[in-house]
Protein backbone atom coordinates (compact mmCIF):
# COMPACT_ATOMS: atom_id res chain seq x y z
CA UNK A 1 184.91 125.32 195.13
CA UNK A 2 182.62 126.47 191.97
CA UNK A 3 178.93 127.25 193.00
CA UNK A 4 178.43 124.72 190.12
CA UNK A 5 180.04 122.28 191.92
CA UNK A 6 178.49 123.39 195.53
CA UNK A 7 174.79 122.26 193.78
CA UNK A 8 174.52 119.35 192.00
CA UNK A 9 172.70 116.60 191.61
CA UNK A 10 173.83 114.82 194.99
CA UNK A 11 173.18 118.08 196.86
CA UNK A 12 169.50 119.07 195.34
CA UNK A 13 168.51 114.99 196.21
CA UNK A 14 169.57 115.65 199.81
CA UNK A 15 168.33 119.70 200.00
CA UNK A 16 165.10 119.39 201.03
CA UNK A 17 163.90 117.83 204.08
CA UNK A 18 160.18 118.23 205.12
CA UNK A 19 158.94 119.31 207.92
CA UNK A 20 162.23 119.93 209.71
CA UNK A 21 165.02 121.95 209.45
CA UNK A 22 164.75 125.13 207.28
CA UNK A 23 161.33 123.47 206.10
CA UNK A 24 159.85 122.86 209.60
CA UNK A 25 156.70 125.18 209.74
CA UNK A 26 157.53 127.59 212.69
CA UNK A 27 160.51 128.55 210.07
CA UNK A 28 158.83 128.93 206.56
CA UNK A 29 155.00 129.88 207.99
CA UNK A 30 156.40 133.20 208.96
CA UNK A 31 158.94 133.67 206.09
CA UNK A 32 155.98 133.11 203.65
CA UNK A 33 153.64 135.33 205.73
CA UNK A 34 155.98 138.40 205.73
CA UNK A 35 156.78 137.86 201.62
CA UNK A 36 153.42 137.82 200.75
CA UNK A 37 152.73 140.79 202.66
CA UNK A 38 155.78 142.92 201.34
CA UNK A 39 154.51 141.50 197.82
CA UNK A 40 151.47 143.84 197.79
CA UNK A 41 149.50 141.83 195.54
CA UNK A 42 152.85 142.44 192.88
CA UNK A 43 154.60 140.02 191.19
CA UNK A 44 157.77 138.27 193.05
CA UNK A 45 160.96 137.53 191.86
CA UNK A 46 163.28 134.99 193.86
CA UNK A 47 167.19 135.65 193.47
CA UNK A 48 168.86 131.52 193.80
CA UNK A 49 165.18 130.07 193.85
CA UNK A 50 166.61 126.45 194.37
CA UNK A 51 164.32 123.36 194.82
CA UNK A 52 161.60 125.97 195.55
CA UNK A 53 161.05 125.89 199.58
CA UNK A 54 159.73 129.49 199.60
CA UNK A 55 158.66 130.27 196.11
CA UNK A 56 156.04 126.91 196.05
CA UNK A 57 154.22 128.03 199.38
CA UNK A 58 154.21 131.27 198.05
CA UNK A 59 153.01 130.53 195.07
CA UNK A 60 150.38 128.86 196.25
CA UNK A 61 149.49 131.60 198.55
CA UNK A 62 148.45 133.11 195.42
CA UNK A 63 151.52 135.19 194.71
CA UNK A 64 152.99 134.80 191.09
CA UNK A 65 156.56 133.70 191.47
CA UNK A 66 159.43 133.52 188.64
CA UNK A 67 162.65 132.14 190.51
CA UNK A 68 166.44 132.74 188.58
CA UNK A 69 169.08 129.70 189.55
CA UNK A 70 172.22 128.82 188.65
CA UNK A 71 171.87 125.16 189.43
CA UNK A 72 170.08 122.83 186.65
CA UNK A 73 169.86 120.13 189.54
CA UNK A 74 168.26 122.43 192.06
CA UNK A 75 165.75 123.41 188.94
CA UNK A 76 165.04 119.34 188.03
CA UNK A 77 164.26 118.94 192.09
CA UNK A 78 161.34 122.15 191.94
CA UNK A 79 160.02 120.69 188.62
CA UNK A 80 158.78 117.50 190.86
CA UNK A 81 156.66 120.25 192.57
CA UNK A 82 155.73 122.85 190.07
CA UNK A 83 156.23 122.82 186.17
CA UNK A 84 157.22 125.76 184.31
CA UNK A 85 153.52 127.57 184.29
CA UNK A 86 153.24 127.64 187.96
CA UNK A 87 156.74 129.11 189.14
CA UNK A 88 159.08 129.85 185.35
CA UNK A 89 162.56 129.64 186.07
CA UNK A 90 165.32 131.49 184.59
CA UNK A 91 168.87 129.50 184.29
CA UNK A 92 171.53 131.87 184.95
CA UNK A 93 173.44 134.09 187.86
CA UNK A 94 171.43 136.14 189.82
CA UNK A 95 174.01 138.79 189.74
CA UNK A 96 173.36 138.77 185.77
CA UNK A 97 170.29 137.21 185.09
CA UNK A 98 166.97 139.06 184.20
CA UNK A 99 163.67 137.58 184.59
CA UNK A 100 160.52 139.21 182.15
CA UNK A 101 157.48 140.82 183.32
CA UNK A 102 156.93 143.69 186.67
CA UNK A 103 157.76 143.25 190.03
CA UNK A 104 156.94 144.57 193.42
CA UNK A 105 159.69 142.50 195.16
CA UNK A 106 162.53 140.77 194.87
CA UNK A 107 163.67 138.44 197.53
CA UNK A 108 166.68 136.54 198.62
CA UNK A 109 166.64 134.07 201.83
CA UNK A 110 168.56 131.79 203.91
CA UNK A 111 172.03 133.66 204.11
CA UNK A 112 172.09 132.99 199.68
CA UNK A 113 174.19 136.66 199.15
CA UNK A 114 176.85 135.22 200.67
CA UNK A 115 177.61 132.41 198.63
CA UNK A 116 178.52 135.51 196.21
CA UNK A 117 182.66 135.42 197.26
CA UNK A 118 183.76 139.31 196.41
CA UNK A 119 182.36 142.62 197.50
CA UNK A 120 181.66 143.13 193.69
CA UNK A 121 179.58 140.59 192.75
CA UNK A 122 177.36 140.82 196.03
CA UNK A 123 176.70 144.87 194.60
CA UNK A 124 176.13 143.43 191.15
CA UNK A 125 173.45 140.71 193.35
CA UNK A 126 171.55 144.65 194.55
CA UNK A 127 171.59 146.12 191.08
CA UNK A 128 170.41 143.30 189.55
CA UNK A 129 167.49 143.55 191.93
CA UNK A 130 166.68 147.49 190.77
CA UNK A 131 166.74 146.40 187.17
CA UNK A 132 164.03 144.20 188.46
CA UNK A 133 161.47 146.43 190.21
CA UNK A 134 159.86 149.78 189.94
CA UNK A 135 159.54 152.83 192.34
CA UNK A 136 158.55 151.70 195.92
CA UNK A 137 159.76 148.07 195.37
CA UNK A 138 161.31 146.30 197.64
CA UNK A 139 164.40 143.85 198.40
CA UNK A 140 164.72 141.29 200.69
CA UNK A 141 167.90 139.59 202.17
CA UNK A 142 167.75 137.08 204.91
CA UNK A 143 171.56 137.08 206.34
CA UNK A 144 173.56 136.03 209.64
CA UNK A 145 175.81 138.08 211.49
CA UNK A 146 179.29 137.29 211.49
CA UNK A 147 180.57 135.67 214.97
CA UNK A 148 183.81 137.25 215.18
CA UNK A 149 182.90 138.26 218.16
CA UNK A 150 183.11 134.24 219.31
CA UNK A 151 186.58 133.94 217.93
CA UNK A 152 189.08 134.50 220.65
CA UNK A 153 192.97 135.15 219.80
CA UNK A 154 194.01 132.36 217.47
CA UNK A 155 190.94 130.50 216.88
CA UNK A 156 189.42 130.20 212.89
CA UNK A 157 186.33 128.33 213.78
CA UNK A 158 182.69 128.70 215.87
CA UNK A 159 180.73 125.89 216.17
CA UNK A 160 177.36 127.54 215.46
CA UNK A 161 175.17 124.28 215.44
CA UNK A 162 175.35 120.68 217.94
CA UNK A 163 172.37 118.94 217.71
CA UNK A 164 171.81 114.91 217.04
CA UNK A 165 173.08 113.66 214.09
CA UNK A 166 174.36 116.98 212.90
CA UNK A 167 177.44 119.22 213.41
CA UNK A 168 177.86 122.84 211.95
CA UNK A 169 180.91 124.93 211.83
CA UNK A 170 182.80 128.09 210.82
CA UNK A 171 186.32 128.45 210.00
CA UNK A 172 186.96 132.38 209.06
CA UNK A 173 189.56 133.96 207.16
CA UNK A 174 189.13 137.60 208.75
CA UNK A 175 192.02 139.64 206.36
CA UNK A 176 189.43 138.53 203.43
CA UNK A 177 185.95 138.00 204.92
CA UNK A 178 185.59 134.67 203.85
CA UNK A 179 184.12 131.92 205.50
CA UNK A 180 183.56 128.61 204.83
CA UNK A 181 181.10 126.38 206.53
CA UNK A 182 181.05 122.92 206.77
CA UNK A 183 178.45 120.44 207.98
CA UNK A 184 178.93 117.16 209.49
CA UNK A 185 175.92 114.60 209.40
CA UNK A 186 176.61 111.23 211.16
CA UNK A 187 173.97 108.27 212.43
CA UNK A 188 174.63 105.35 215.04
CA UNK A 189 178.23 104.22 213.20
CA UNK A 190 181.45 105.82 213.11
CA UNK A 191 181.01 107.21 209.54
CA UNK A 192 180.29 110.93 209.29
CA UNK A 193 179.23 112.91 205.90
CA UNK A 194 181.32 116.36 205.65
CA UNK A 195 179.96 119.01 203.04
CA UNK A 196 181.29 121.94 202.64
CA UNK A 197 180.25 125.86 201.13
CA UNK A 198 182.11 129.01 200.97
CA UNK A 199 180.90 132.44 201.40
CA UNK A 200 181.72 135.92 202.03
CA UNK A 201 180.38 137.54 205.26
CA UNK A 202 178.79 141.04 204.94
CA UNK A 203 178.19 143.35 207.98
CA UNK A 204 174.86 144.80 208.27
CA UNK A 205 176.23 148.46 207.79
CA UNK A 206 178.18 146.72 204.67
CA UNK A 207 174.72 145.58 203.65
CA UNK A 208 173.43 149.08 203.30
CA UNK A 209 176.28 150.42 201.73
CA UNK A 210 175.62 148.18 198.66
CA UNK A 211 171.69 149.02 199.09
CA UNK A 212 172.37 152.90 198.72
CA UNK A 213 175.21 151.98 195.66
CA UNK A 214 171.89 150.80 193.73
CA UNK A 215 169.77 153.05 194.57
CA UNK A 216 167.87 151.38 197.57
CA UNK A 217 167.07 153.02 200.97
CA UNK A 218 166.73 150.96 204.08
CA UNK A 219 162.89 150.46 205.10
CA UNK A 220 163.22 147.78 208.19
CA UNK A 221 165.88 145.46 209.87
CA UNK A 222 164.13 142.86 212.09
CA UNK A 223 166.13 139.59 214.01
CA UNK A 224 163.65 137.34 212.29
CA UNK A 225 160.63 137.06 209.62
CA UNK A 226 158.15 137.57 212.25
CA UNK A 227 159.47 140.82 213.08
CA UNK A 228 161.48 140.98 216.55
CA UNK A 229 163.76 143.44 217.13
CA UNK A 230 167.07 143.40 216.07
CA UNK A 231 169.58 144.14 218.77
CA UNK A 232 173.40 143.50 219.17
CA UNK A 233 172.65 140.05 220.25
CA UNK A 234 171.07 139.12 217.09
CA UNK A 235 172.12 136.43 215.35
CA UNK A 236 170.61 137.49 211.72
CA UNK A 237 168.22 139.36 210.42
CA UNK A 238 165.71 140.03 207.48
CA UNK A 239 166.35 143.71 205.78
CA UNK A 240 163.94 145.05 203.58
CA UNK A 241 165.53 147.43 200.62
CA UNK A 242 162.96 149.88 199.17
CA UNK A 243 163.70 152.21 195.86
CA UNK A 244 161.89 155.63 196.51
CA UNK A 245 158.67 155.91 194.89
């Protein structure tokens, strides 16, 4: 499965839903309080900004936001939100991509690192961010913490989500840290709708490998964007990357 095939148009129609989910306010209130705070009053640059769930409220926090994406879909579902002026896009791979003007942070949420499938490409994802910022800027990753620790002797899967009208699940191939998740939305009927992503899993300590390969030091690790502590029960976390200054 291509990312380009992951995100289109059928996926960015469905991606956003308001007031729940990844959009309910308990979760993007504090992501957008802690961004705007690490932003120092700097410009902020959003690796895979999507249909825009951070980089609108953000924005119109009073933070100037560019966003790169891959997807043209994902950039045709933001545009019904903001146009070009308020949050400029650039098309392209955020492992390549470049994005004009200064900023004080670069950010990249909801697990999005991983969807980069080889060790490479995910330490071409923390270069790309240097190019990007000056001394004492900062990069963020939002990422979960592989469940291998769930997986007993011959199992490939964790069901990390059961709730109504959704299923989420984890099938891992551990020799290759790959994962691929796959999500399972039914209603009243028999009929189910399966999705599915891949991604390759990074270990915190793996994660700060690549930071120091591009010239980042670690400044924080907390559980979650309102800051609790991250402990060995932790589930994911939000790491903020800082190049000296």
């Amino acid at each position: 499965m291509r990312q380009d095939e992951i995100w289109d148009a059928e996926t960015a129609q469905h991606y956003d839903t308001p007031g729940t989910g990844m959009f309910a306010p308990e979760v993007l209130g504090p992501t957008v309080d802690r961004l705007a705070a690490l932003a120092g009053g700097g410009r902020a640059l959003e690796f895979a900004v999507g249909t825009g769930r951070v980089a609108v409220p953000l924005a119109e926090r009073g933070v100037p936001v560019t966003g790169i994406e891959l997807s043209v879909p994902m950039i045709e579902q933001l545009r019904t939100k903001a146009d070009e002026n308020t949050i400029p896009v650039v098309v392209g791979d955020m492992t390549t991509a470049t994005a004009p003007g200064d900023h004080s942070l670069v950010y990249l949420v909801y697990n999005t690192i991983s969807n980069l499938l080889d060790q490479a490409e995910q330490v071409a994802c923390f270069r790309n961010a240097a190019r990007h910022l000056g001394p004492g800027g900062r990069f963020v990753i939002e990422l979960w913490v592989p469940e291998l620790r769930k997986l007993p002797p011959g199992q490939q899967a964790t069901v990390w989500c059961a709730e109504p009208g959704y299923i989420g699940l984890d099938t891992y191939d551990v020799l290759h840290q790959q994962v691929v998740s796959h999500h399972f939305r039914f209603g009243e009927g028999r009929e189910a709708r399966l999705s599915r992503s891949p991604h390759r899993y990074i270990w915190p300590a793996e994660l700060d490998l690549m930071g120091q390969l591009a010239g980042f030091e670690l400044e924080s690790r907390h559980a979650d964007w309102s800051g609790a502590e991250f402990t060995e029960e932790s589930r994911s976390h939000v790491s903020v990357y800082r190049l000296p200054g």
